[in-house]
C-alpha atoms as a PDB file:
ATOM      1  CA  UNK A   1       2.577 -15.584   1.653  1.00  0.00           C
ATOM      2  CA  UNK A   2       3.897 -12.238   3.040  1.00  0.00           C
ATOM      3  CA  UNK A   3       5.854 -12.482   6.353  1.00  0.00           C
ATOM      4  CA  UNK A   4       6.359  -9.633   8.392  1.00  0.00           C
ATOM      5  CA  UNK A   5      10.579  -8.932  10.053  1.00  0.00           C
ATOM      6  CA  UNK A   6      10.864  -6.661  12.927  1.00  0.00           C
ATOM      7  CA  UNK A   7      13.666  -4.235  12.699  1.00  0.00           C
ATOM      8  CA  UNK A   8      15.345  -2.074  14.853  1.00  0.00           C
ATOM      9  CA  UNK A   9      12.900   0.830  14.569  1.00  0.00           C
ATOM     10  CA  UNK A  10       9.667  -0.934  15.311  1.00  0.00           C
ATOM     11  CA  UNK A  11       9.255  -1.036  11.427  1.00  0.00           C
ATOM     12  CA  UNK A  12       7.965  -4.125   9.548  1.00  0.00           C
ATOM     13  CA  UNK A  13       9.795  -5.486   6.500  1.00  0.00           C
ATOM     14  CA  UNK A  14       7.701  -7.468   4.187  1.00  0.00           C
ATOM     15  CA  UNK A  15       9.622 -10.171   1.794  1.00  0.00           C
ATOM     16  CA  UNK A  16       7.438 -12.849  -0.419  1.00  0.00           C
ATOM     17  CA  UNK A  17       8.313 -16.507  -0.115  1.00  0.00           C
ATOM     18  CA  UNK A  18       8.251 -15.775  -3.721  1.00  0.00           C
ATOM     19  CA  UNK A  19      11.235 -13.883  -3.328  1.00  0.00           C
ATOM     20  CA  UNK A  20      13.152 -16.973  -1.267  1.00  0.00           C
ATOM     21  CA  UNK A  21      11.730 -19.188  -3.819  1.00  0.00           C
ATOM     22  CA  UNK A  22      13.383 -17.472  -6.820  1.00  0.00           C
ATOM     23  CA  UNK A  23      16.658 -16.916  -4.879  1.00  0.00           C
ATOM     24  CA  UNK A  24      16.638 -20.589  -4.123  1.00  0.00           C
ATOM     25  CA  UNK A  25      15.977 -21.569  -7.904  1.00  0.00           C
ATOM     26  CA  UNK A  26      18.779 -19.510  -8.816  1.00  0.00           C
ATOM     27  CA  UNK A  27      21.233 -20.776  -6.619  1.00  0.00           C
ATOM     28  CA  UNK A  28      20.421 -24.657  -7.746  1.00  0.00           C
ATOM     29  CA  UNK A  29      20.258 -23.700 -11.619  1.00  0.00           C
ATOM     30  CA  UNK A  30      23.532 -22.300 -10.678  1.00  0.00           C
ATOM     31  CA  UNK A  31      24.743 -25.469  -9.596  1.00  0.00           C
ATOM     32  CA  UNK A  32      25.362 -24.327  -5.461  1.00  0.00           C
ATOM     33  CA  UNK A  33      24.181 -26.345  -2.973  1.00  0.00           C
ATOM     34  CA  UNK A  34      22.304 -24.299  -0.041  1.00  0.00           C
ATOM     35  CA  UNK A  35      23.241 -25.342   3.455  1.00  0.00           C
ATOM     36  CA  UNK A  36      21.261 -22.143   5.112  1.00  0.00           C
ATOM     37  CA  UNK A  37      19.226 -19.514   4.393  1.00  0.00           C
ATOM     38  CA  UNK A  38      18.718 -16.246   6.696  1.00  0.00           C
ATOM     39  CA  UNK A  39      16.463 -13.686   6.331  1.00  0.00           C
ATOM     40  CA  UNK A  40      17.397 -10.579   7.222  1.00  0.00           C
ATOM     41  CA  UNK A  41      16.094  -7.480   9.451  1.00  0.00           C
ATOM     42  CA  UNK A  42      16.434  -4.846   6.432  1.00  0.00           C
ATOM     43  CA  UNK A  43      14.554  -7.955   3.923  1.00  0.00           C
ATOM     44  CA  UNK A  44      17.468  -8.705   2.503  1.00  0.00           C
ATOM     45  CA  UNK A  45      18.087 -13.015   1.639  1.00  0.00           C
ATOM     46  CA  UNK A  46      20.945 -14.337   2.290  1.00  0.00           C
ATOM     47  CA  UNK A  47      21.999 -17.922   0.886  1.00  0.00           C
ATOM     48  CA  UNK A  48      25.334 -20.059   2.206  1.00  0.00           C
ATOM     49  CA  UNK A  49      27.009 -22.318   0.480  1.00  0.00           C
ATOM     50  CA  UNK A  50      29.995 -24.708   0.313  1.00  0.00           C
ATOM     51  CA  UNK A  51      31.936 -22.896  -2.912  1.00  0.00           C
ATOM     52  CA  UNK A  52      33.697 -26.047  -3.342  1.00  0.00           C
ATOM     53  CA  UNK A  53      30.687 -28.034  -4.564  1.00  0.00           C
ATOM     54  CA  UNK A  54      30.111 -25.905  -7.963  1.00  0.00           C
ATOM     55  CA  UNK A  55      30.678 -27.856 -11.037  1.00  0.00           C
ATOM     56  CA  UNK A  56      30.329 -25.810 -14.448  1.00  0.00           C
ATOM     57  CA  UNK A  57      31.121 -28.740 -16.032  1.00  0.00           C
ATOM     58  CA  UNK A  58      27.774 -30.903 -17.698  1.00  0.00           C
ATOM     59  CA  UNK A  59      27.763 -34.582 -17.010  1.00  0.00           C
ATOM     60  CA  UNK A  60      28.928 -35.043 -20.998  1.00  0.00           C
ATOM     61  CA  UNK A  61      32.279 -32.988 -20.144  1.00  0.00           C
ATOM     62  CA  UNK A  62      32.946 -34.642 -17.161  1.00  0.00           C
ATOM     63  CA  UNK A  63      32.313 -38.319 -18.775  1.00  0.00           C
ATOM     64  CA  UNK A  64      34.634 -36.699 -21.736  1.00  0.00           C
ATOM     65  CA  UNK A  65      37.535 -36.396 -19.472  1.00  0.00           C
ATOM     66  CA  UNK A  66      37.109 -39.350 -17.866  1.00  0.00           C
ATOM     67  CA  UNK A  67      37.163 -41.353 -21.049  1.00  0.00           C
ATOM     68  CA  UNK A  68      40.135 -39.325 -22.813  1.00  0.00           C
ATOM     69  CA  UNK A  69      41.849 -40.157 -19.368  1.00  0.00           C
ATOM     70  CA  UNK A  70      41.169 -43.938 -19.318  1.00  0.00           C
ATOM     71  CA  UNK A  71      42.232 -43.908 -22.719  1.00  0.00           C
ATOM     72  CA  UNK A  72      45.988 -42.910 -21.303  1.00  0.00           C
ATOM     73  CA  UNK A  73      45.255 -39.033 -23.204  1.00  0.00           C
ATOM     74  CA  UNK A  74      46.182 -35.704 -20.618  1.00  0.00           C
END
């Protein structure tokens, strides 16, 4: 699906919901959570996102602390 933008000049910019699709995967394998998306006049995607909510840690890591932590260790 192509959607047209009207810009400024009368001139159509064309972005793919491809496009938002693929930013949107990469944002979630990234591990941010997407509150809004804009798109805008020149094409380009824009994604916002609470920066507090990224966790590079895996589940294994954070169980890992947890335990060495129960366990009276750091």
């Amino acid at each position: 699906m192509t959607a047209p933008i009207a810009t400024r000049r009368n001139q159509r910019v064309r972005f793919k919901q491809a496009d938002l699709s693929r930013a949107l995967k990469a944002a979630k394998d990234a591990g941010l959570a997407v509150e809004r998306t804009r798109i805008m006049p020149t094409g380009e995607i824009v994604l916002e996102h609470q920066s507090d909510e990224v966790s590079h840690d895996s589940a294994f890591d954070e169980w890992k602390a947890s335990a060495r932590k129960a366990q009276g260790y750091q």
